[in-house]
PDB file of N, CA and C in Angstrom:
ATOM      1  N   UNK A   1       0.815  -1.192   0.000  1.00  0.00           N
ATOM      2  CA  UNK A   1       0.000   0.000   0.000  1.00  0.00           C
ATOM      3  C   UNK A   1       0.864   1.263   0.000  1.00  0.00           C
ATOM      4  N   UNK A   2       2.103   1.159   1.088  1.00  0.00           N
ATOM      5  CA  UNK A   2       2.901   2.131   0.761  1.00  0.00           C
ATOM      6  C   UNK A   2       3.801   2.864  -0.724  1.00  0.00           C
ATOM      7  N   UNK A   3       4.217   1.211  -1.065  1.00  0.00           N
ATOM      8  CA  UNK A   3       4.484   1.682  -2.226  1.00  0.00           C
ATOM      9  C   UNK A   3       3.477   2.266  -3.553  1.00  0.00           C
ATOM     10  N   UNK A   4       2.357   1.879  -3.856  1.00  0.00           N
ATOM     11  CA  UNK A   4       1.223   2.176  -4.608  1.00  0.00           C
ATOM     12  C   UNK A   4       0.892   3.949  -4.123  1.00  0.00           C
ATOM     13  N   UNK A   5       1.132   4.492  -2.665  1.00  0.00           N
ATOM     14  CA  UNK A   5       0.895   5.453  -2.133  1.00  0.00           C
ATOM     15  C   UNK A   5       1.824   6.328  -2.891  1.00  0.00           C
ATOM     16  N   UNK A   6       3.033   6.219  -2.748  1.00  0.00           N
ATOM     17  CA  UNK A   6       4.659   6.741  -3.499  1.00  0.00           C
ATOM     18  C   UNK A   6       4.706   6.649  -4.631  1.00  0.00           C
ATOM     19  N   UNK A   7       4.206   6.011  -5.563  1.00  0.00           N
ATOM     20  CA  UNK A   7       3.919   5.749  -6.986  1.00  0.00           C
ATOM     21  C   UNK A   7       2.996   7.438  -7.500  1.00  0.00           C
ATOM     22  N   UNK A   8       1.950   7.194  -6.661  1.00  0.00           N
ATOM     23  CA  UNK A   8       1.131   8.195  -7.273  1.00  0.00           C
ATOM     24  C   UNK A   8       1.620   9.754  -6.783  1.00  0.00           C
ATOM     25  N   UNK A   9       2.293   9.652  -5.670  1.00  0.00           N
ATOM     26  CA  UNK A   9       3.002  11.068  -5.515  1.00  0.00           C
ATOM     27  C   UNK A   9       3.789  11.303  -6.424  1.00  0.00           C
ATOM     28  N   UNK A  10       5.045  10.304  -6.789  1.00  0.00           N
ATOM     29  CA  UNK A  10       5.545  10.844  -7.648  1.00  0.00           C
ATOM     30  C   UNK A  10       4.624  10.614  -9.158  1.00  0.00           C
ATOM     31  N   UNK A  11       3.659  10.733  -9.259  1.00  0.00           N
ATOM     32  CA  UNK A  11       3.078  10.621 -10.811  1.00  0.00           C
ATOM     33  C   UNK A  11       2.700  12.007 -10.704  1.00  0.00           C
ATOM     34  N   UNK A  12       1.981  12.526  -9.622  1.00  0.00           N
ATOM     35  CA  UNK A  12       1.286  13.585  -9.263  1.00  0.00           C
ATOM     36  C   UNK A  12       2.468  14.936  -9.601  1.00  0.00           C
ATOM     37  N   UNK A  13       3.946  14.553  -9.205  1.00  0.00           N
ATOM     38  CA  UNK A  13       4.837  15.451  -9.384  1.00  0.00           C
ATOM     39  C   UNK A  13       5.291  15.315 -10.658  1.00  0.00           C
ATOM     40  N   UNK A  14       5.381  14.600 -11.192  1.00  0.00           N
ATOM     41  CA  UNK A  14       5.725  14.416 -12.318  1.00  0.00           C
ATOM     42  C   UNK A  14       4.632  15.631 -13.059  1.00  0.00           C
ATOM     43  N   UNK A  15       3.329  14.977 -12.957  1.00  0.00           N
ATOM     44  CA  UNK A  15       2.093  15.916 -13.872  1.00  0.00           C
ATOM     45  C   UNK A  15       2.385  17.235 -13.330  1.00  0.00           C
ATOM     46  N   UNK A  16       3.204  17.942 -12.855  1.00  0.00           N
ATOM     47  CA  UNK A  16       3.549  19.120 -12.129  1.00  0.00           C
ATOM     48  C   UNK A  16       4.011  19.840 -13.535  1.00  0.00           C
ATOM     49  N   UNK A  17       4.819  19.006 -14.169  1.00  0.00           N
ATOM     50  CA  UNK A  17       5.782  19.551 -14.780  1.00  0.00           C
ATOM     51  C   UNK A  17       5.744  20.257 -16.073  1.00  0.00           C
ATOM     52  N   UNK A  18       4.573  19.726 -16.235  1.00  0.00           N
ATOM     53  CA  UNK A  18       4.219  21.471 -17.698  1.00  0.00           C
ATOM     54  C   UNK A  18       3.519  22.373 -17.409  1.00  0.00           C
ATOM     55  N   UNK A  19       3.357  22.580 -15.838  1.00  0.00           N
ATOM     56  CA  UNK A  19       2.919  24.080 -15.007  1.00  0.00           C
ATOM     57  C   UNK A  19       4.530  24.912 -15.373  1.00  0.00           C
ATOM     58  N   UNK A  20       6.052  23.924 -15.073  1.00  0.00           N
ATOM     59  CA  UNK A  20       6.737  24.944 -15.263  1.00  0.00           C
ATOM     60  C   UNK A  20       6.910  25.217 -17.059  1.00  0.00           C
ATOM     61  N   UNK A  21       6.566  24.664 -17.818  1.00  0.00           N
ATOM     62  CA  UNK A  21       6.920  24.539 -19.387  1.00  0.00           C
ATOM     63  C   UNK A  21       5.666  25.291 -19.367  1.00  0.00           C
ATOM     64  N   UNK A  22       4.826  25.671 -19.512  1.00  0.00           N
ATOM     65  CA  UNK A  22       3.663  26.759 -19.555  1.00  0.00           C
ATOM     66  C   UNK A  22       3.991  28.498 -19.088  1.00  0.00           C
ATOM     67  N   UNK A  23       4.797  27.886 -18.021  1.00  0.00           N
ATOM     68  CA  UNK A  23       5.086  29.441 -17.609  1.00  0.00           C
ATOM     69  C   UNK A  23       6.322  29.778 -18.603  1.00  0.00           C
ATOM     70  N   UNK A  24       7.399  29.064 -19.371  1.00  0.00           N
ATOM     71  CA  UNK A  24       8.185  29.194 -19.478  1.00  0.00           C
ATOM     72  C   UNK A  24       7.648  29.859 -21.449  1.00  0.00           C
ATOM     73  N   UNK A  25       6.464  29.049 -21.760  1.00  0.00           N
ATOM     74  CA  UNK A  25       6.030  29.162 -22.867  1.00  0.00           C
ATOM     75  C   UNK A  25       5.107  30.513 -23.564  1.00  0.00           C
ATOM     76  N   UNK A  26       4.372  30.700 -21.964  1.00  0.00           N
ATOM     77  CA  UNK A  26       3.738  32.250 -21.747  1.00  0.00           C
ATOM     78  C   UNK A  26       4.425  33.382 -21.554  1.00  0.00           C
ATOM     79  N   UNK A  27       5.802  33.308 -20.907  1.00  0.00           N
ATOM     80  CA  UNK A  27       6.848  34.429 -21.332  1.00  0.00           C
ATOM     81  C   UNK A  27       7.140  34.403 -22.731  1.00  0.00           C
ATOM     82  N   UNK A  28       7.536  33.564 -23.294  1.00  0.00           N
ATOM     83  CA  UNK A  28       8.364  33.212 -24.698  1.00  0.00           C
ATOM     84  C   UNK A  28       7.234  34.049 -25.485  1.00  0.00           C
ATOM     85  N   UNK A  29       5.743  33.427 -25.536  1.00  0.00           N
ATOM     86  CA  UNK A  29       4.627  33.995 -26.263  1.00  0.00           C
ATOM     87  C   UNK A  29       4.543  35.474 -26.122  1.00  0.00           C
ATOM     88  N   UNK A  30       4.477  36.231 -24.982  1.00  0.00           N
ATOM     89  CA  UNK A  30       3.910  37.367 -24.559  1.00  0.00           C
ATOM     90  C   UNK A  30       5.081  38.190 -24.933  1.00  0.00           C
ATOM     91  N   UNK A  31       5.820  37.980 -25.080  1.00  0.00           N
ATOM     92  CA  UNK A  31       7.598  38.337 -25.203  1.00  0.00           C
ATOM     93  C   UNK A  31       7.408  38.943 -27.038  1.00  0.00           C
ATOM     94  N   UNK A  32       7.046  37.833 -27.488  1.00  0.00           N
ATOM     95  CA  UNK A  32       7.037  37.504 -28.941  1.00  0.00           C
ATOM     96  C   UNK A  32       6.147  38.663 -29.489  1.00  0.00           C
ATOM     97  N   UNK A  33       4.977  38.381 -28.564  1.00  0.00           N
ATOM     98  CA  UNK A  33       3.683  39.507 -28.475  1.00  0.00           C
ATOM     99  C   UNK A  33       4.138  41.049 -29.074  1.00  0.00           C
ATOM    100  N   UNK A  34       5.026  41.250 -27.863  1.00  0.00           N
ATOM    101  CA  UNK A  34       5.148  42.892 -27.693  1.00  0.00           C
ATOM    102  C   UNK A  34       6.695  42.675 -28.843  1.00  0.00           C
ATOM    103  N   UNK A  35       7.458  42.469 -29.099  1.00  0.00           N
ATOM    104  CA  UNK A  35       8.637  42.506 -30.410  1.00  0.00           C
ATOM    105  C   UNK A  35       7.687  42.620 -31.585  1.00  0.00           C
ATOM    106  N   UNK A  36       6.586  41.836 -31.832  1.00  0.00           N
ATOM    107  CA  UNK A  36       5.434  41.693 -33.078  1.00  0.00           C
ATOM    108  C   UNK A  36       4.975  42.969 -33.222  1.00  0.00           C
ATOM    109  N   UNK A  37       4.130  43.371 -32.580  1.00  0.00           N
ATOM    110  CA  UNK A  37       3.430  44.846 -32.221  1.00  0.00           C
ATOM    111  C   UNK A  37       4.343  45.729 -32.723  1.00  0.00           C
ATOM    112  N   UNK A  38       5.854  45.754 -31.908  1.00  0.00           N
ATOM    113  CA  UNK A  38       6.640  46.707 -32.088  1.00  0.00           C
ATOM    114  C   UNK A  38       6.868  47.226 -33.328  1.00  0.00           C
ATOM    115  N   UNK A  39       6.722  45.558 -34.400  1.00  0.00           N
ATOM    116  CA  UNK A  39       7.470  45.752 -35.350  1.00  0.00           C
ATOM    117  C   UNK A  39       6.680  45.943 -36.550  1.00  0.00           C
ATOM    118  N   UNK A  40       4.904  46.108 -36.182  1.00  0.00           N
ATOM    119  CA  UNK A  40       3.931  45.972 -37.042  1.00  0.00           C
ATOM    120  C   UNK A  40       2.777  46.458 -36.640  1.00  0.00           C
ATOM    121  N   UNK A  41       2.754  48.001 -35.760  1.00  0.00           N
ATOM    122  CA  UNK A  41       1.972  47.999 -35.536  1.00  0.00           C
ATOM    123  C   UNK A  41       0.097  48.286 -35.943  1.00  0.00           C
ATOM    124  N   UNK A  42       0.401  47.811 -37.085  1.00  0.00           N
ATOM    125  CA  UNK A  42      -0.926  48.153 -37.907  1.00  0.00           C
ATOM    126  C   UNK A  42      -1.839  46.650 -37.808  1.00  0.00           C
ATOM    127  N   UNK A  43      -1.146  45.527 -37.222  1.00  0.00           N
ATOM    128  CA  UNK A  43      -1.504  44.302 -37.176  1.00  0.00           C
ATOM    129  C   UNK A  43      -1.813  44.113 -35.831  1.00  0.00           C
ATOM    130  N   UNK A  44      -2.056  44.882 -34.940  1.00  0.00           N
ATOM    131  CA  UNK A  44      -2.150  44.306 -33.312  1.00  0.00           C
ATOM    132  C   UNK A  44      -3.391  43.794 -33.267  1.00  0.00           C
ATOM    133  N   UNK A  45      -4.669  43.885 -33.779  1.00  0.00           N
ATOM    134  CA  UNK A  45      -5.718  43.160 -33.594  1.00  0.00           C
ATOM    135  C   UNK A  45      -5.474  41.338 -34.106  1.00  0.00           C
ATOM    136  N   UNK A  46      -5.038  41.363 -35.032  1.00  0.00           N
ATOM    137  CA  UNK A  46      -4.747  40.081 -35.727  1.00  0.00           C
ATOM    138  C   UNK A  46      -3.464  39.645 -35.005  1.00  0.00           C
ATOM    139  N   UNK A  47      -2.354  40.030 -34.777  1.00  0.00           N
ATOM    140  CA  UNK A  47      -1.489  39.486 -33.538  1.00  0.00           C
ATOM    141  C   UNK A  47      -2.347  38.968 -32.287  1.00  0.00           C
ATOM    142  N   UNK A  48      -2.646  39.684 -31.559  1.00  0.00           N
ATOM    143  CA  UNK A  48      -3.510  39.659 -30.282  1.00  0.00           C
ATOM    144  C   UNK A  48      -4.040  38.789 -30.759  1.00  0.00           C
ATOM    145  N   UNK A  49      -5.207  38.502 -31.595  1.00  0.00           N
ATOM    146  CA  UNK A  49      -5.913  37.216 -31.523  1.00  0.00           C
ATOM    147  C   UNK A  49      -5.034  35.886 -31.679  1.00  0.00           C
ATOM    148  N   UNK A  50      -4.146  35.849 -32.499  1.00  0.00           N
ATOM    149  CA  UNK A  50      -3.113  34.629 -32.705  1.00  0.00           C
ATOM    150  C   UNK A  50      -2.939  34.362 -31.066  1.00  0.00           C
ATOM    151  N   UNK A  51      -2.039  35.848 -30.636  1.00  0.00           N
ATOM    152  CA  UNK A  51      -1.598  35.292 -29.308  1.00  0.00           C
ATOM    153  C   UNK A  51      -2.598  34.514 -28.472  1.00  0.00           C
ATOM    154  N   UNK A  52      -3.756  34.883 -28.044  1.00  0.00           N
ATOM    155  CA  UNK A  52      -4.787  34.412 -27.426  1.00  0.00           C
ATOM    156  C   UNK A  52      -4.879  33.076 -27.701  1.00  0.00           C
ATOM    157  N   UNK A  53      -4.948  32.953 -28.941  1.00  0.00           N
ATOM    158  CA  UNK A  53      -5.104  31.111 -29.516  1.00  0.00           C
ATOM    159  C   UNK A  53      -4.069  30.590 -28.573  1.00  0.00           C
ATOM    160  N   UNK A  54      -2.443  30.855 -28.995  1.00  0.00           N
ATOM    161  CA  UNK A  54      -1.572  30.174 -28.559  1.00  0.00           C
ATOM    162  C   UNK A  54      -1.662  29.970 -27.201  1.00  0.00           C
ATOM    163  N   UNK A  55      -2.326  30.935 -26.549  1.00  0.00           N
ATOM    164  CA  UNK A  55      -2.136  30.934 -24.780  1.00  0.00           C
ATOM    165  C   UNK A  55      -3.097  29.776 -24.366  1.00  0.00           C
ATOM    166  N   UNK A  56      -4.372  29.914 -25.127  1.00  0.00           N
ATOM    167  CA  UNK A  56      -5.607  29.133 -24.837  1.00  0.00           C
ATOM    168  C   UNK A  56      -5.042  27.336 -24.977  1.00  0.00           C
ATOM    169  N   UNK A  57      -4.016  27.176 -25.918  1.00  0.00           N
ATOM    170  CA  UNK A  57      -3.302  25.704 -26.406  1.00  0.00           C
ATOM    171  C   UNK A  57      -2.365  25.696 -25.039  1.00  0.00           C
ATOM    172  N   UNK A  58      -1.552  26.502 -24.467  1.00  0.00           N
ATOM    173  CA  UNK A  58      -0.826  25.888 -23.571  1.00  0.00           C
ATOM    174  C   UNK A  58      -1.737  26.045 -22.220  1.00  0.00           C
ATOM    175  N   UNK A  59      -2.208  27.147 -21.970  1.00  0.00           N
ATOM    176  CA  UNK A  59      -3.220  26.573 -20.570  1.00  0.00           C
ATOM    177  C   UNK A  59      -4.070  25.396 -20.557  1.00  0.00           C
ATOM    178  N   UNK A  60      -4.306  24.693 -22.000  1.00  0.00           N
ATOM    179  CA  UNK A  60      -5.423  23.296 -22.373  1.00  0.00           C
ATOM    180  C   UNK A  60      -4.225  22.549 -21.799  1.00  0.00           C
ATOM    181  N   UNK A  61      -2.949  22.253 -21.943  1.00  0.00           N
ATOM    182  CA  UNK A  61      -2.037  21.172 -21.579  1.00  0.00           C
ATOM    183  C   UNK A  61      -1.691  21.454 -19.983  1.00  0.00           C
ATOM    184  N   UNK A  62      -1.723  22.656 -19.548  1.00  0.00           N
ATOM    185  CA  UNK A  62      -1.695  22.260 -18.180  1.00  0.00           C
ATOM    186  C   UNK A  62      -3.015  22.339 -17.639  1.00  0.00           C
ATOM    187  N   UNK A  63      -4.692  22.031 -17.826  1.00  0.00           N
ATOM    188  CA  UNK A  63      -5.538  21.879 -17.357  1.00  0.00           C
ATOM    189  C   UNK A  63      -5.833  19.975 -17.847  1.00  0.00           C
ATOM    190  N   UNK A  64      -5.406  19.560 -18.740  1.00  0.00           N
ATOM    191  CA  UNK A  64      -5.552  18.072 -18.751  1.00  0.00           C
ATOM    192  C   UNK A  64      -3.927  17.625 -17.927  1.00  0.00           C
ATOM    193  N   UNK A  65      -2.885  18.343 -17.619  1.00  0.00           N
ATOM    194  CA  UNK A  65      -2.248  17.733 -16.483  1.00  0.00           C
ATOM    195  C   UNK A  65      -2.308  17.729 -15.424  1.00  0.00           C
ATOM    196  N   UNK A  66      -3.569  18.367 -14.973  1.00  0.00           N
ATOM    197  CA  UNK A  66      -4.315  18.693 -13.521  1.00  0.00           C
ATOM    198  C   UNK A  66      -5.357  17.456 -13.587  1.00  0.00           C
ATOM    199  N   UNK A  67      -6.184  17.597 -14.624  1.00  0.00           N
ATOM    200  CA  UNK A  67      -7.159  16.741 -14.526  1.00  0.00           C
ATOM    201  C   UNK A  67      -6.368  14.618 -14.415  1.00  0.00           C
ATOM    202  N   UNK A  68      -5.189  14.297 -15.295  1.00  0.00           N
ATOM    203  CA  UNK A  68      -4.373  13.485 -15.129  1.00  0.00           C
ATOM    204  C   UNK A  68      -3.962  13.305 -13.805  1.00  0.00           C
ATOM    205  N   UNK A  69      -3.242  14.348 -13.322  1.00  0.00           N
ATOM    206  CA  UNK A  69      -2.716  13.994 -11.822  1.00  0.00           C
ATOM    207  C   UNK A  69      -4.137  13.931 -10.946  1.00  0.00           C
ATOM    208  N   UNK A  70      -5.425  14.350 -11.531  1.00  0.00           N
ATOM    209  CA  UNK A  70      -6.315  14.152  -9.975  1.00  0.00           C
ATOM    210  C   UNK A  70      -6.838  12.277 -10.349  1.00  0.00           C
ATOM    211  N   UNK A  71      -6.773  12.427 -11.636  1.00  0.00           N
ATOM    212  CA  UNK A  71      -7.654  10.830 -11.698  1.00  0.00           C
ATOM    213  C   UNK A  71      -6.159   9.979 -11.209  1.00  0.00           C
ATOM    214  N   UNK A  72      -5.258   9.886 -11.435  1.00  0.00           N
ATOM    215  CA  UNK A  72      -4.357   8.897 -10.942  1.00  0.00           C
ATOM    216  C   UNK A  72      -4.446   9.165  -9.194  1.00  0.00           C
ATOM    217  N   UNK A  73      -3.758  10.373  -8.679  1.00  0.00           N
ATOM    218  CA  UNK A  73      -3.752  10.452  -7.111  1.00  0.00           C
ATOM    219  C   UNK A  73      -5.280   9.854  -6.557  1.00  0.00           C
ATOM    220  N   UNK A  74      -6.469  10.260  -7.478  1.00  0.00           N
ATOM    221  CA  UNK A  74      -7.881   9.539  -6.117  1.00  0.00           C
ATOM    222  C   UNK A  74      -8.171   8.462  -6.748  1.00  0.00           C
ATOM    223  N   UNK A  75      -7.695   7.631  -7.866  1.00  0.00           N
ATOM    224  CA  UNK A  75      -8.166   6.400  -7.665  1.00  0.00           C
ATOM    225  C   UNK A  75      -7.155   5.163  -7.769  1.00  0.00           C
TER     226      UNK A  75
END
């Protein structure tokens, strides 16, 4: 039981790990954002929406690695 207990902690930490690749991906994006703008600014409506897409794709991968780590840790 102990070990089956330790299994799922570390699965649970493991699924941790594209909270930090999300944050790392939402700088990179938002970064990208404002250099784009800078360099075009007659396009910021059509930038802005791209960006939005892209943000909406990496918050989807860390909300199914939340939902992953809860179904492994409760059952």
């Amino acid at each position: 039981m102990l070990m089956v207990l330790a299994a799922k902690v570390l699965v649970f930490g493991a699924c941790m790990l594209p909270i930090a690749g999300a944050a790392l991906g939402t700088g990179i994006l938002f970064a990208s954002y404002n250099i784009a703008v800078a360099r075009n600014p007659e396009e910021v409506e059509n930038i802005f929406n791209t960006t939005l897409m892209g943000f909406a794709l990496i918050e989807t991968f860390v909300f199914l690695s939340f939902v992953l780590a809860a179904i492994v840790f409760f059952l």
